[in-house]
Protein backbone atom coordinates (compact mmCIF):
# COMPACT_ATOMS: atom_id res chain seq x y z
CA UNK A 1 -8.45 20.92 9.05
CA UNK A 2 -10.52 20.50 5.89
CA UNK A 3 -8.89 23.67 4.37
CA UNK A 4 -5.33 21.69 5.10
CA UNK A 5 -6.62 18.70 3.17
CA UNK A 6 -7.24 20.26 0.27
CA UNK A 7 -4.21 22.74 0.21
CA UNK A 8 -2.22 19.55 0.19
CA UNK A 9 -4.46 17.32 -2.24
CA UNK A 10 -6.15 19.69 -4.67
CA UNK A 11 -3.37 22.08 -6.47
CA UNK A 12 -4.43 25.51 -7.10
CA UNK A 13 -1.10 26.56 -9.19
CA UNK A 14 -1.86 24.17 -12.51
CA UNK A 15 0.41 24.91 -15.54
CA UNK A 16 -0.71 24.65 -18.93
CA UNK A 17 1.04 21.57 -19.34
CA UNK A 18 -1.19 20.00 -16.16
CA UNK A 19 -4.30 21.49 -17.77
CA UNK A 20 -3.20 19.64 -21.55
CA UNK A 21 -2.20 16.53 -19.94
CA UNK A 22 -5.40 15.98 -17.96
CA UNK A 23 -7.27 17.46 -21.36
CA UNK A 24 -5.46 14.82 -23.26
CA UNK A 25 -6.81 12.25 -20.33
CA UNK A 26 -10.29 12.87 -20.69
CA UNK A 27 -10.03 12.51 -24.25
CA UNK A 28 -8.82 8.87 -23.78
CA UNK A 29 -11.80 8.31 -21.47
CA UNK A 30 -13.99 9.70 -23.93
CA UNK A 31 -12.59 7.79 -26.52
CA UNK A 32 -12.27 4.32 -24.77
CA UNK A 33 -16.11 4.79 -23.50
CA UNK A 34 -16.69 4.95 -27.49
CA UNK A 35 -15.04 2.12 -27.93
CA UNK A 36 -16.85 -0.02 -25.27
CA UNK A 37 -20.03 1.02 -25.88
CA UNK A 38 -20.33 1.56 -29.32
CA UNK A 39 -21.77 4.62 -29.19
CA UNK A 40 -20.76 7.59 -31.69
CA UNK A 41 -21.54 10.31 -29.13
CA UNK A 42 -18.42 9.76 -27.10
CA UNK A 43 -16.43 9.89 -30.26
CA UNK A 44 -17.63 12.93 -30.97
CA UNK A 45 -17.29 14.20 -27.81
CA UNK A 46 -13.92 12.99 -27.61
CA UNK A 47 -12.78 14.64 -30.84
CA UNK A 48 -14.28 17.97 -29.73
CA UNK A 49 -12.22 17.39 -26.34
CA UNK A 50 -9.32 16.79 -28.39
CA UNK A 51 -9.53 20.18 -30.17
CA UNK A 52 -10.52 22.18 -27.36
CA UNK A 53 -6.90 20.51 -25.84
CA UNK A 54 -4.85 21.40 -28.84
CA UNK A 55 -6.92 24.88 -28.81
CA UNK A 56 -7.37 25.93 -25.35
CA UNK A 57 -5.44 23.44 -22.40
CA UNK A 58 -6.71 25.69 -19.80
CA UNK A 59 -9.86 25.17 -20.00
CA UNK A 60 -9.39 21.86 -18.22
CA UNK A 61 -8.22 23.93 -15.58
CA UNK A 62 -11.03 22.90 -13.18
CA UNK A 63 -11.07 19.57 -14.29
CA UNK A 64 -7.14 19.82 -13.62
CA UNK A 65 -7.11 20.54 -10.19
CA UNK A 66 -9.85 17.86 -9.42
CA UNK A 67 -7.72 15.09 -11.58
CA UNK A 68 -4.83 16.09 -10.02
CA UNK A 69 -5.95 15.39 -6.58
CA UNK A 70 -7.32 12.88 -6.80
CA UNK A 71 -4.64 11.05 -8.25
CA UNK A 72 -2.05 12.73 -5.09
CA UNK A 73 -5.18 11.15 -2.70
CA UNK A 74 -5.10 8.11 -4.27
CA UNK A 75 -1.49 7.61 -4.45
CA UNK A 76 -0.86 8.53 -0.56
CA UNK A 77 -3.63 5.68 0.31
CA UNK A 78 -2.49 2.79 -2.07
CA UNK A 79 1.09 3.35 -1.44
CA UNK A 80 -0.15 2.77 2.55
CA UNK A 81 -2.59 -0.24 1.56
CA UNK A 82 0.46 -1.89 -0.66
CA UNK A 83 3.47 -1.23 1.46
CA UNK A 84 1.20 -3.19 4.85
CA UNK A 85 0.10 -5.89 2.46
CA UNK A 86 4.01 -6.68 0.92
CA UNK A 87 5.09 -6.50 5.08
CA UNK A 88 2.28 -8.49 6.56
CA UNK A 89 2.32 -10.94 3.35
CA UNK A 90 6.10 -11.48 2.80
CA UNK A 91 8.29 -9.85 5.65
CA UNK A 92 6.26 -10.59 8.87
CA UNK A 93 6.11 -14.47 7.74
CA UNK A 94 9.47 -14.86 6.90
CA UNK A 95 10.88 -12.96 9.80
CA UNK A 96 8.68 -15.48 12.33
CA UNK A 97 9.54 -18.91 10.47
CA UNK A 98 13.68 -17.24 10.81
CA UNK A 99 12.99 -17.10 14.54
CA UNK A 100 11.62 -20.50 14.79
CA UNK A 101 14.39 -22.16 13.15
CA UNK A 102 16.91 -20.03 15.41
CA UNK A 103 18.28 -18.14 13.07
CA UNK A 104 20.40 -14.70 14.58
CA UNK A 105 21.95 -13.17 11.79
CA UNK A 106 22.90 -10.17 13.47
CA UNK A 107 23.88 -11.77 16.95
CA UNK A 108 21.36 -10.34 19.69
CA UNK A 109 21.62 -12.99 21.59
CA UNK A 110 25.70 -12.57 21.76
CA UNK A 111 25.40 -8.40 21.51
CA UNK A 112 26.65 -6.69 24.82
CA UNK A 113 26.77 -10.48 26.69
CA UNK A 114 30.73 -10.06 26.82
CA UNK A 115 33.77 -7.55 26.25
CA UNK A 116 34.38 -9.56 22.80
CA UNK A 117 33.22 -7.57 19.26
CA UNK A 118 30.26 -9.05 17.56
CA UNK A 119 31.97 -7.62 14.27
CA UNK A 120 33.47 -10.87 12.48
CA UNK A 121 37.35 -10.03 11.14
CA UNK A 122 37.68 -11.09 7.86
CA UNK A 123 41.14 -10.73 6.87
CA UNK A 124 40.65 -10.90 2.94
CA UNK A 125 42.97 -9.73 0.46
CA UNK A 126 40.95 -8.87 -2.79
CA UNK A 127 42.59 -10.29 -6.16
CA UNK A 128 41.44 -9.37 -9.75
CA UNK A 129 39.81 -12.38 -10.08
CA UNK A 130 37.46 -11.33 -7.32
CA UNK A 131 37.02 -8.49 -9.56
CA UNK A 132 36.18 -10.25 -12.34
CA UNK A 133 33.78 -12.55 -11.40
CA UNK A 134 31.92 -11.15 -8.23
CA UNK A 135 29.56 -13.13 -7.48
């Protein structure tokens, strides 16, 4: 099971593309730990990191393959966390205050009751200005 996980998370095919763009990545950390702290040693490590990107993207290939999976990990858990939070924040409140004020707007309560359609005819004949302004 454990060999699944990381077959699926953690790449093993990175191009050299991968390997600059997670080179160029730790330079920015580098750089923006600099900036923070004030300290020339991460500018200087971050200018060497820079190099070695331009020079040599491969070499981040370790670095690549952690990077990359963690960021497919991540993703696949937030995207969970975010999508319950939007339906248990905005969509499971809304739906219960519409079925406290009665509200059927797609006609359970009348589906398969009698012979009649539940689809509502709406004999419209479309005109340009329809067209035009649609809404």
């Amino acid at each position: 099971m454990a060999d699944n996980i990381l077959k699926k998370y953690f790449p093993v095919d990175i191009s050299k593309k991968q390997a600059s763009d997670t080179g160029m990545a730790m330079t920015l950390i580098l750089l923006l730990l600099g900036f923070f702290t004030k300290k020339v040693l991460y500018y200087e490590i971050g200018i060497a990191a820079l190099v070695i990107t331009m020079a040599i993207p491969m070499f981040y290939y370790p670095f690549a393959v952690v990077w990359l999976g963690l960021t497919t990990l991540l993703g696949e858990v937030v995207s969970k966390i975010l999508l319950s939070v939007i339906y248990f924040v905005i969509l499971f409140p809304v739906s219960i205050i519409r079925q406290m004020m009665g509200k059927d707007t797609l006609d359970l309560k009348t589906f398969k009751k009698s012979s009649k359609s539940v689809m509502l005819s709406r004999n419209h004949v479309f005109t340009s200005k329809d067209i035009e302004h649609p809404y």
